[in-house]
C-alpha atoms as a PDB file:
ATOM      1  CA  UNK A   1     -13.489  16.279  -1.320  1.00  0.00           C
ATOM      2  CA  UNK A   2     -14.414  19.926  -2.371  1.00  0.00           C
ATOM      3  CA  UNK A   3     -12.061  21.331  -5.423  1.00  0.00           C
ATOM      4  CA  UNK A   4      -8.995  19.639  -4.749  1.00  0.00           C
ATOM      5  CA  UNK A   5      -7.426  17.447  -7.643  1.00  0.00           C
ATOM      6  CA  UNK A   6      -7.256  14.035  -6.479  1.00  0.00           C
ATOM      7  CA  UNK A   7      -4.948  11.377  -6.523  1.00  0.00           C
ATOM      8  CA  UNK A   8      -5.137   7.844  -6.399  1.00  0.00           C
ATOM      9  CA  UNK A   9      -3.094   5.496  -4.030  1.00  0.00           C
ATOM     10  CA  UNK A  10      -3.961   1.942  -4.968  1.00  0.00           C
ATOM     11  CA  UNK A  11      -4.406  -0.140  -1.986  1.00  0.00           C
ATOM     12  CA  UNK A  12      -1.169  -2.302  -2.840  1.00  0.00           C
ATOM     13  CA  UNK A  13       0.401   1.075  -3.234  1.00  0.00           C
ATOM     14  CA  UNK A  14      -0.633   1.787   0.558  1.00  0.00           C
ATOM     15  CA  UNK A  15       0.571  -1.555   1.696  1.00  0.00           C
ATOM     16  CA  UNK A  16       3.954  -1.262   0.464  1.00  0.00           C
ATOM     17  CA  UNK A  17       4.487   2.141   2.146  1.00  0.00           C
ATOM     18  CA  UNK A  18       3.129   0.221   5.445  1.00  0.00           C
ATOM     19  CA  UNK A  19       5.395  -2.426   4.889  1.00  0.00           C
ATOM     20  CA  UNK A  20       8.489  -0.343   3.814  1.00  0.00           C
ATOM     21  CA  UNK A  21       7.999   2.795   5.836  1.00  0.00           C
ATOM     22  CA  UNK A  22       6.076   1.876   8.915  1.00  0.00           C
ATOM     23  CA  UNK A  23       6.981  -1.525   9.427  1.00  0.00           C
ATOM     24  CA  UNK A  24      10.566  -0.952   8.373  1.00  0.00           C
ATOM     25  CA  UNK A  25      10.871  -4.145   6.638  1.00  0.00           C
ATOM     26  CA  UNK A  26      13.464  -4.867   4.162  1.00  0.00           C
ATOM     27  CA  UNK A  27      12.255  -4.625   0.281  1.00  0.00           C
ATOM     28  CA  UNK A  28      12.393  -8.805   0.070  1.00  0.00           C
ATOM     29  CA  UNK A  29      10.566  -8.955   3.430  1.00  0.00           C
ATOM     30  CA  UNK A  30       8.178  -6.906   1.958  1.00  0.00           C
ATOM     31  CA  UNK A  31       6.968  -8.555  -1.192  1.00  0.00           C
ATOM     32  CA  UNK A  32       6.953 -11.824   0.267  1.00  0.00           C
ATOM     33  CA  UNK A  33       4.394 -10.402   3.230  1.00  0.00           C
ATOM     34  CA  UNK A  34       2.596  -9.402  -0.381  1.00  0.00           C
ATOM     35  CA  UNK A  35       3.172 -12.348  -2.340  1.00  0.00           C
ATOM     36  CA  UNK A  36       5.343 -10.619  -4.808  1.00  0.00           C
ATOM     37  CA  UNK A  37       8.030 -10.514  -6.715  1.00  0.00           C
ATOM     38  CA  UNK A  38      10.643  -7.736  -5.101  1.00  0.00           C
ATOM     39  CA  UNK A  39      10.747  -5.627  -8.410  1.00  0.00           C
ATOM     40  CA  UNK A  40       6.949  -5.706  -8.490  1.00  0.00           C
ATOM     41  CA  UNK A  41       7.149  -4.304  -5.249  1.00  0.00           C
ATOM     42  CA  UNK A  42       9.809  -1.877  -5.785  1.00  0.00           C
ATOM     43  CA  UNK A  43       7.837  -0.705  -8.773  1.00  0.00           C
ATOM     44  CA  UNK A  44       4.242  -0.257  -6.577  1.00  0.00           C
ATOM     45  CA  UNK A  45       6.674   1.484  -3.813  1.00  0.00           C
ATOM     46  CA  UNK A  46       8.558   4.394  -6.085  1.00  0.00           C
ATOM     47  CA  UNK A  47       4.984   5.241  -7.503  1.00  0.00           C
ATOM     48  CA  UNK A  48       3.088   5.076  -4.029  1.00  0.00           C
ATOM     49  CA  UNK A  49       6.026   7.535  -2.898  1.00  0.00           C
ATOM     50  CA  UNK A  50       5.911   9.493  -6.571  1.00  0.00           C
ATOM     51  CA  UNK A  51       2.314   9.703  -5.433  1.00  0.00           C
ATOM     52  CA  UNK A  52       2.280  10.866  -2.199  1.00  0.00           C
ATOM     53  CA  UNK A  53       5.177  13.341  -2.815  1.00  0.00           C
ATOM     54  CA  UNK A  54       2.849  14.853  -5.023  1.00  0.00           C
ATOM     55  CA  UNK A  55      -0.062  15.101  -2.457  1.00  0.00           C
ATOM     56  CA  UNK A  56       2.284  17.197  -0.475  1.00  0.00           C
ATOM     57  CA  UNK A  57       4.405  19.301  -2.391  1.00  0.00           C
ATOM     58  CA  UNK A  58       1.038  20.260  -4.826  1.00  0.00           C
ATOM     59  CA  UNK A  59      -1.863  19.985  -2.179  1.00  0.00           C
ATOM     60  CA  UNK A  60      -4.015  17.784  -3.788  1.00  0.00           C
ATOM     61  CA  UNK A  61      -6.474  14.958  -2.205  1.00  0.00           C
ATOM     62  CA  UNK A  62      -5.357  11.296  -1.172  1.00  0.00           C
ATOM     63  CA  UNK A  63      -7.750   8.835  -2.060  1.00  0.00           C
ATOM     64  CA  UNK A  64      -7.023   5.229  -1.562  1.00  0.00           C
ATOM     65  CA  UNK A  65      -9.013   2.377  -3.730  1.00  0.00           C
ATOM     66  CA  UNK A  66      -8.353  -0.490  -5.931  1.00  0.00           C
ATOM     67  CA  UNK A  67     -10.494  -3.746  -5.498  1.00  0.00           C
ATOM     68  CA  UNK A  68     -12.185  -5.278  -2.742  1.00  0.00           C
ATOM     69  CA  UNK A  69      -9.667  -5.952   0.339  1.00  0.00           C
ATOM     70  CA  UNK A  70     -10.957  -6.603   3.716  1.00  0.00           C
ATOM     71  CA  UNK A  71      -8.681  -5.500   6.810  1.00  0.00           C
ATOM     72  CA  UNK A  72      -6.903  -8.656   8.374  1.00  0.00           C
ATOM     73  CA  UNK A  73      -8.834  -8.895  12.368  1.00  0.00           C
ATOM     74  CA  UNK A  74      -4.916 -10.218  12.939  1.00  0.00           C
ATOM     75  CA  UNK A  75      -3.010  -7.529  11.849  1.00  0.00           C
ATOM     76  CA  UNK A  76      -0.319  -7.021  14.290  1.00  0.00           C
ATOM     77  CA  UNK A  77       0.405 -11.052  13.759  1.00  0.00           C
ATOM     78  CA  UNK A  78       3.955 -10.973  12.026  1.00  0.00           C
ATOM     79  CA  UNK A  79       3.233 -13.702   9.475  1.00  0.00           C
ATOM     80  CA  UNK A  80      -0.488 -11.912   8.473  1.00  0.00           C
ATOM     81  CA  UNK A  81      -1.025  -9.401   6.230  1.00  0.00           C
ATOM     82  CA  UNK A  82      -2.773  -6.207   6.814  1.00  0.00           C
ATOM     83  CA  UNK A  83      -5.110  -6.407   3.685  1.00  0.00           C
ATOM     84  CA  UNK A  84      -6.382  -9.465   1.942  1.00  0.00           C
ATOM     85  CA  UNK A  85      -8.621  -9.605  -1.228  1.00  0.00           C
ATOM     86  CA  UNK A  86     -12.184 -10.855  -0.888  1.00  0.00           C
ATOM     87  CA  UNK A  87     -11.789 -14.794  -1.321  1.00  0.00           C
ATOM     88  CA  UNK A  88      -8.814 -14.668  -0.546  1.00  0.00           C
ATOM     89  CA  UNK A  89      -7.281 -17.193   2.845  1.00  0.00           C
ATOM     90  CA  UNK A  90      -6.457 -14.714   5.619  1.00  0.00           C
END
């Protein structure tokens, strides 16, 4: 991006917004898709939102990173997630 302060979504951060927001999944539902704990995901989800509230209200750049993930070729299988790390089973 140009001169636009940037902020960082992890890509765990982007997968519980999918989960939570898109998918409308409960918060439990959610971190067991992730192989979580539910407060770990709660925690991931208020700073994804913190995050992207911030993108909007202050006009800054979304950039999404955070380790090597691989998008699932089964995605819209309920029992697969999205993303999986590199070396990870699918």
């Amino acid at each position: 991006m140009t001169d636009l302060d940037e902020v960082v979504l992890t890509v765990d951060e982007f997968e519980a917004i999918r989960l939570k927001d898109v998918d409308r999944l409960e918060q439990e539902q959610s971190a067991q898709r992730m192989n979580i704990s539910q407060p770990t995901f709660h925690r991931l989800y208020l700073e994804a939102r913190r995050k992207i509230a911030d993108v909007i209200v202050n006009g800054k750049a979304l950039k999404i990173e955070g380790g090597t993930y691989e998008i699932n070729p089964q995605q819209n299988s309920d029992r697969k997630r999205r993303f999986y790390r590199r070396g990870e089973q699918k």
